[in-house]
Protein backbone atom coordinates (compact mmCIF):
# COMPACT_ATOMS: atom_id res chain seq x y z
CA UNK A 1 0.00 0.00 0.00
CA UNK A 2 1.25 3.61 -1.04
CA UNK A 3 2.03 5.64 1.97
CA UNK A 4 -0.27 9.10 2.20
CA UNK A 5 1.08 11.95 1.61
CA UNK A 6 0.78 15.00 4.31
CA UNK A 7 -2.18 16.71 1.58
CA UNK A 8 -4.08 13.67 1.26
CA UNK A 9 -4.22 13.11 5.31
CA UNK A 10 -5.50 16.35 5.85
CA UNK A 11 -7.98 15.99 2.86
CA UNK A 12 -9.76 12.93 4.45
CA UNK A 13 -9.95 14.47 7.90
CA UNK A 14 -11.89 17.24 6.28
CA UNK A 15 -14.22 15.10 4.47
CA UNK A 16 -14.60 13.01 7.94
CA UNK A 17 -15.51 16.04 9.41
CA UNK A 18 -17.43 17.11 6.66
CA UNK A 19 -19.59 14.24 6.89
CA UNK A 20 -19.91 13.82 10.62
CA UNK A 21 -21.50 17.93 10.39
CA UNK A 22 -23.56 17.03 7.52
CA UNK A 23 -24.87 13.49 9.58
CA UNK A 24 -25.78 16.20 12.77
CA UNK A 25 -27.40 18.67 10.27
CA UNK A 26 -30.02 15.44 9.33
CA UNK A 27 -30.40 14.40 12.64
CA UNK A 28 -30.86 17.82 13.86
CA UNK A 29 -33.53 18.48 10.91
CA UNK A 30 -34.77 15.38 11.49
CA UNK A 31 -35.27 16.25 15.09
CA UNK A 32 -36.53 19.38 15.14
CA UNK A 33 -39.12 18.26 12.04
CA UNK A 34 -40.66 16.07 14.90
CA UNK A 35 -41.08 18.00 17.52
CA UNK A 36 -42.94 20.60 15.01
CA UNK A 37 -45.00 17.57 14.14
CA UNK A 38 -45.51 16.77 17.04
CA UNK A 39 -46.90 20.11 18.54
CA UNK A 40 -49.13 20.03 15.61
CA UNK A 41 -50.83 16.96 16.28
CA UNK A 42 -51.11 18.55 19.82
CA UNK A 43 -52.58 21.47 18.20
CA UNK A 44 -55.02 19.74 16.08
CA UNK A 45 -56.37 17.29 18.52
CA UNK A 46 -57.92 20.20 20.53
CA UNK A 47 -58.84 22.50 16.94
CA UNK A 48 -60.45 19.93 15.19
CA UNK A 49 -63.03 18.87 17.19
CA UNK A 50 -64.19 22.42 17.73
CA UNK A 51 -63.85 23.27 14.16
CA UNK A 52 -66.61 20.67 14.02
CA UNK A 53 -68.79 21.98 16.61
CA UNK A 54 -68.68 25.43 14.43
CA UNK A 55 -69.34 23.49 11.34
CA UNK A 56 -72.26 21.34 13.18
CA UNK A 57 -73.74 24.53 14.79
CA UNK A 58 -73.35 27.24 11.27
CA UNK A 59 -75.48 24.20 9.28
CA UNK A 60 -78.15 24.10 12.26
CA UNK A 61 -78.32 28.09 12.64
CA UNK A 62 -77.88 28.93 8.86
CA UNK A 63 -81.37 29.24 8.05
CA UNK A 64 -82.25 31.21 11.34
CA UNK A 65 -79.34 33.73 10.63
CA UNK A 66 -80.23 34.30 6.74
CA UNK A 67 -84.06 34.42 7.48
CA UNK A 68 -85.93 36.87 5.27
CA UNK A 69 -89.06 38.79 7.00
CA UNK A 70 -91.83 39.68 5.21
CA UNK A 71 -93.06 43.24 5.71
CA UNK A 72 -96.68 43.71 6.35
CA UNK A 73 -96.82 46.91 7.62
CA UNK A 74 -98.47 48.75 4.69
CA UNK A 75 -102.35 48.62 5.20
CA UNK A 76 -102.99 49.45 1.48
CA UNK A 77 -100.58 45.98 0.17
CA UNK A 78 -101.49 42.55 0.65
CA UNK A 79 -98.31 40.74 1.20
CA UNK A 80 -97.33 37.84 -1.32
CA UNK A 81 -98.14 34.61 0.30
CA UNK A 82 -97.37 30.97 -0.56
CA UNK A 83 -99.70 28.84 -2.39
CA UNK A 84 -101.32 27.46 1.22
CA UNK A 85 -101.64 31.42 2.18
CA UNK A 86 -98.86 30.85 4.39
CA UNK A 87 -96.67 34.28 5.08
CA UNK A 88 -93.30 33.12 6.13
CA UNK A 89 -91.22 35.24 8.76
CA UNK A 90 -94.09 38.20 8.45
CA UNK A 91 -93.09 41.35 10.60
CA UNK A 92 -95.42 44.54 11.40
CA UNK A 93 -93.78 47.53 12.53
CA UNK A 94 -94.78 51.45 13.35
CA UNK A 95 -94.17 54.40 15.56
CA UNK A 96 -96.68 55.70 18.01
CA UNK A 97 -97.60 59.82 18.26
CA UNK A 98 -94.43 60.15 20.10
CA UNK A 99 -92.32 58.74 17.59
CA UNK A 100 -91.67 55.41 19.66
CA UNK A 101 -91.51 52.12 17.79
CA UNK A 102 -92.59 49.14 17.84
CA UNK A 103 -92.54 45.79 16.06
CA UNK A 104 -94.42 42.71 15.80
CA UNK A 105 -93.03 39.15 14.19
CA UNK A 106 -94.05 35.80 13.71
CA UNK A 107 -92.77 32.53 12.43
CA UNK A 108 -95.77 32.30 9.67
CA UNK A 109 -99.04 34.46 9.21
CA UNK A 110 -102.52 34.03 7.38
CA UNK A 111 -103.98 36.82 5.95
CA UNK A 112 -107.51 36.28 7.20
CA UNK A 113 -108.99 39.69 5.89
CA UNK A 114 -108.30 43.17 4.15
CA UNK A 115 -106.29 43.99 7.84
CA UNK A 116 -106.73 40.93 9.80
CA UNK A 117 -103.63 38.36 9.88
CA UNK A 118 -103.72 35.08 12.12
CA UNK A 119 -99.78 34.59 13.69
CA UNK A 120 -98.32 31.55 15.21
CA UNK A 121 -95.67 32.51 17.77
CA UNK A 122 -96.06 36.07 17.74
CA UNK A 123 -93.38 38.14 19.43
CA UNK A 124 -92.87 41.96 19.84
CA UNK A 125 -91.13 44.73 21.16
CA UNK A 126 -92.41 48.03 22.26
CA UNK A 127 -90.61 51.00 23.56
CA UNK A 128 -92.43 52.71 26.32
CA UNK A 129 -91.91 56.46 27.29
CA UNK A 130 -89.56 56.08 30.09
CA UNK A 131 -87.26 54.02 27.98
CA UNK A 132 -88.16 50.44 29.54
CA UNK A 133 -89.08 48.18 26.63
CA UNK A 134 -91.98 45.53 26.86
CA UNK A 135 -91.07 42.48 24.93
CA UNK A 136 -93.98 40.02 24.40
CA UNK A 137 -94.41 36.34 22.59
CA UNK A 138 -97.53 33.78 23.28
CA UNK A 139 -98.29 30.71 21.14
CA UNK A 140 -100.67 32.54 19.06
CA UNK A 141 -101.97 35.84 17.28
CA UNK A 142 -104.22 38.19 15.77
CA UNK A 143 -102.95 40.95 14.06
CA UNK A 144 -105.67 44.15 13.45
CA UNK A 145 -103.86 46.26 11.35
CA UNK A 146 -106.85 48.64 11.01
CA UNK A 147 -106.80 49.04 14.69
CA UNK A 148 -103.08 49.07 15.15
CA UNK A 149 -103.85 46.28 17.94
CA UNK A 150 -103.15 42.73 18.65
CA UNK A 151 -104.47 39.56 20.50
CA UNK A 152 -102.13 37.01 21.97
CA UNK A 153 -103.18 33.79 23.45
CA UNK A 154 -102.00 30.45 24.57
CA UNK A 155 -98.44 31.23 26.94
CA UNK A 156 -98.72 35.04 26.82
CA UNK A 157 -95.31 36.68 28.32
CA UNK A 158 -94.98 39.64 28.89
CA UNK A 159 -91.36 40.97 30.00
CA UNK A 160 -90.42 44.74 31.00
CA UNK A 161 -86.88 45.48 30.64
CA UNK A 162 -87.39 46.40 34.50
CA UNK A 163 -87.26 43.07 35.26
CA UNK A 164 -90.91 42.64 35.91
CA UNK A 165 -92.61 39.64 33.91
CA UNK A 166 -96.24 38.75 33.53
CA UNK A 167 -97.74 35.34 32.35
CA UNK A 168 -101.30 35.14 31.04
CA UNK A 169 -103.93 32.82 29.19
CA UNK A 170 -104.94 35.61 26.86
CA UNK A 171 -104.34 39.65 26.20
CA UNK A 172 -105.24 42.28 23.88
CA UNK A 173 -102.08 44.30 23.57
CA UNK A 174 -102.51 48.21 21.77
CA UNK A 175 -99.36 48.76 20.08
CA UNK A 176 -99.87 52.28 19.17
CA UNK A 177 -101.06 53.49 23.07
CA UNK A 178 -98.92 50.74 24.39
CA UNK A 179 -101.67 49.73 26.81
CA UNK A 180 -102.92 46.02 27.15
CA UNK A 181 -105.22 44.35 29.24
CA UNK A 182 -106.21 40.92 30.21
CA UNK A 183 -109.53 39.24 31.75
CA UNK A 184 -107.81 36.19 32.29
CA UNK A 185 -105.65 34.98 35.47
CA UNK A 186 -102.07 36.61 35.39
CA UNK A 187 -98.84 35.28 37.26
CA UNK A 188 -96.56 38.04 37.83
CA UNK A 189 -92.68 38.40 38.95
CA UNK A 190 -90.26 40.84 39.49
CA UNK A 191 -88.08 43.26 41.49
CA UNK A 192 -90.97 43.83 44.08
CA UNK A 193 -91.80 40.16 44.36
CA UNK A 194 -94.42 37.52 43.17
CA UNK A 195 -98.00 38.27 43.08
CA UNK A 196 -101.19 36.76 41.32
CA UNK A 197 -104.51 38.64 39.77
CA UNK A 198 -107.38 37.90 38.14
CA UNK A 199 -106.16 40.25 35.35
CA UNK A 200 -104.32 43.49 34.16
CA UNK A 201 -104.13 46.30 32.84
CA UNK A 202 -101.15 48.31 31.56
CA UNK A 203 -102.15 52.30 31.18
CA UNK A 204 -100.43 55.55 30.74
CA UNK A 205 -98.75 54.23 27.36
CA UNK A 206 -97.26 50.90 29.23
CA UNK A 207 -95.89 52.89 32.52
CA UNK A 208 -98.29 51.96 34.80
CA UNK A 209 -99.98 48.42 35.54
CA UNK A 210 -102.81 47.76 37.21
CA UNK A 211 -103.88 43.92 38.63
CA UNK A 212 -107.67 43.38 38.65
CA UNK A 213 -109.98 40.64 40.59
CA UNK A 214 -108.66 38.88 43.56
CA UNK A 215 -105.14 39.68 43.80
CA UNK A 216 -102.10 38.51 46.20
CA UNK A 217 -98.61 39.75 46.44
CA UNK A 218 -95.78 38.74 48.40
CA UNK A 219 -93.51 41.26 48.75
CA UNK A 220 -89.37 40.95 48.87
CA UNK A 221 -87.33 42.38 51.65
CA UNK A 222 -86.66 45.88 50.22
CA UNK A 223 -89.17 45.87 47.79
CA UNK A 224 -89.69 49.94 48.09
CA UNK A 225 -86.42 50.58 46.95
CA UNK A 226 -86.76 48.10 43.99
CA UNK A 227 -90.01 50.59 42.84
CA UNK A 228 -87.17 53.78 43.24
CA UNK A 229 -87.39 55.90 40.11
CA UNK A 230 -88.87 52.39 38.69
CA UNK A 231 -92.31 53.02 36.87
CA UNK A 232 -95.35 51.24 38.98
């Protein structure tokens, strides 16, 4: 064998060492490629699943979300209605003397006559003069556009922003005066307490209600300070 010569020595050593740094460079790749990896599993095994959920829950609420309401507000049009009659997502809306909205919506309406329009789950909002709103839904309505007025029956809620809520049989609610009334037994709860009538009456343009028949009230500790500035 021919001895090495001094050049050739230090050539090898190089490409030794050239080859142990490139082997460290793979592993080190190598390594850190895995622990990337594996961070993104980690990642992925938590995202997924609730990626799914958003998926799940956009398909389910997609038609609620992109829901198109009818307008029947004009007493002079007679909405377009589907071949049964049926008025899909129909919504009434004004403004009192005052300039004080208020809207009424359903999930499908009849028209019944020129002004008359039969609702299943009717729900509205009103906005009263001292700035407390009156929301209201039942199971179903009757919609007098003529008279600007509306009858709710069947799990009729009544909820001021107040706090105060009222459950009834049946009501006649006046959307332009914002008064309503009720014959039938009422269930009411709220800041002052619980109490239960044999009807109601909401006057002065929704401020003020008034329980009718045999009537009992159990008042909270404190309840005068819950009426404070609070409309009665």
């Amino acid at each position: 064998m021919a001895p090495q010569t001094p050049g050739e020595d230090r050539a090898g050593r190089r490409a030794a060492a050239s080859g142990r740094r490139s082997r460290l460079a793979t592993a080190g790749r190598a390594d850190s490629f895995s622990r990337t990896y594996s961070r993104l599993v980690g990642v992925l095994k938590y995202l997924l699943p609730v990626a799914g959920l958003v998926i799940v829950a956009l398909v389910v609420l997609w038609p609620e979300l992109h829901q198109v309401q009818v307008d029947i507000s004009n007493p002079t049009q007679r909405p377009v209605a589907a071949a049964d009659g049926a008025i899909q997502n129909p919504r009434y809306s004004g403004i009192d003397e005052a300039n004080r909205p208020y809207t009424v919506w359903a999930t499908v309406a009849k028209q019944a006559a020129d002004q008359i329009f039969n609702m299943d789950h009717p729900k509205g909002t009103l906005r009263l003069p001292s700035g407390l709103v009156l929301n209201l839904d039942a199971l179903t309505g009757r919609l007098d556009r003529g008279t600007k007025s509306v009858h709710l029956s069947g799990d009729v809620t009544l909820r001021r922003s107040d706090g105060t809520t009222m459950v009834t049989d049946a009501a006649d609610i006046d959307l332009a005066d914002k008064g309503a009334q009720s014959s039938t037994p009422v269930t009411a709860e709220g800041p002052f307490g619980t109490l239960s009538a044999g009807g109601f009456k909401i006057e002065q343009h929704g401020d003020v209600i008034i329980f009718t028949g045999p009537t009992k009230l159990l008042l909270k500790p404190g309840a005068d300070k819950a009426f404070e500035g609070t409309p009665q």
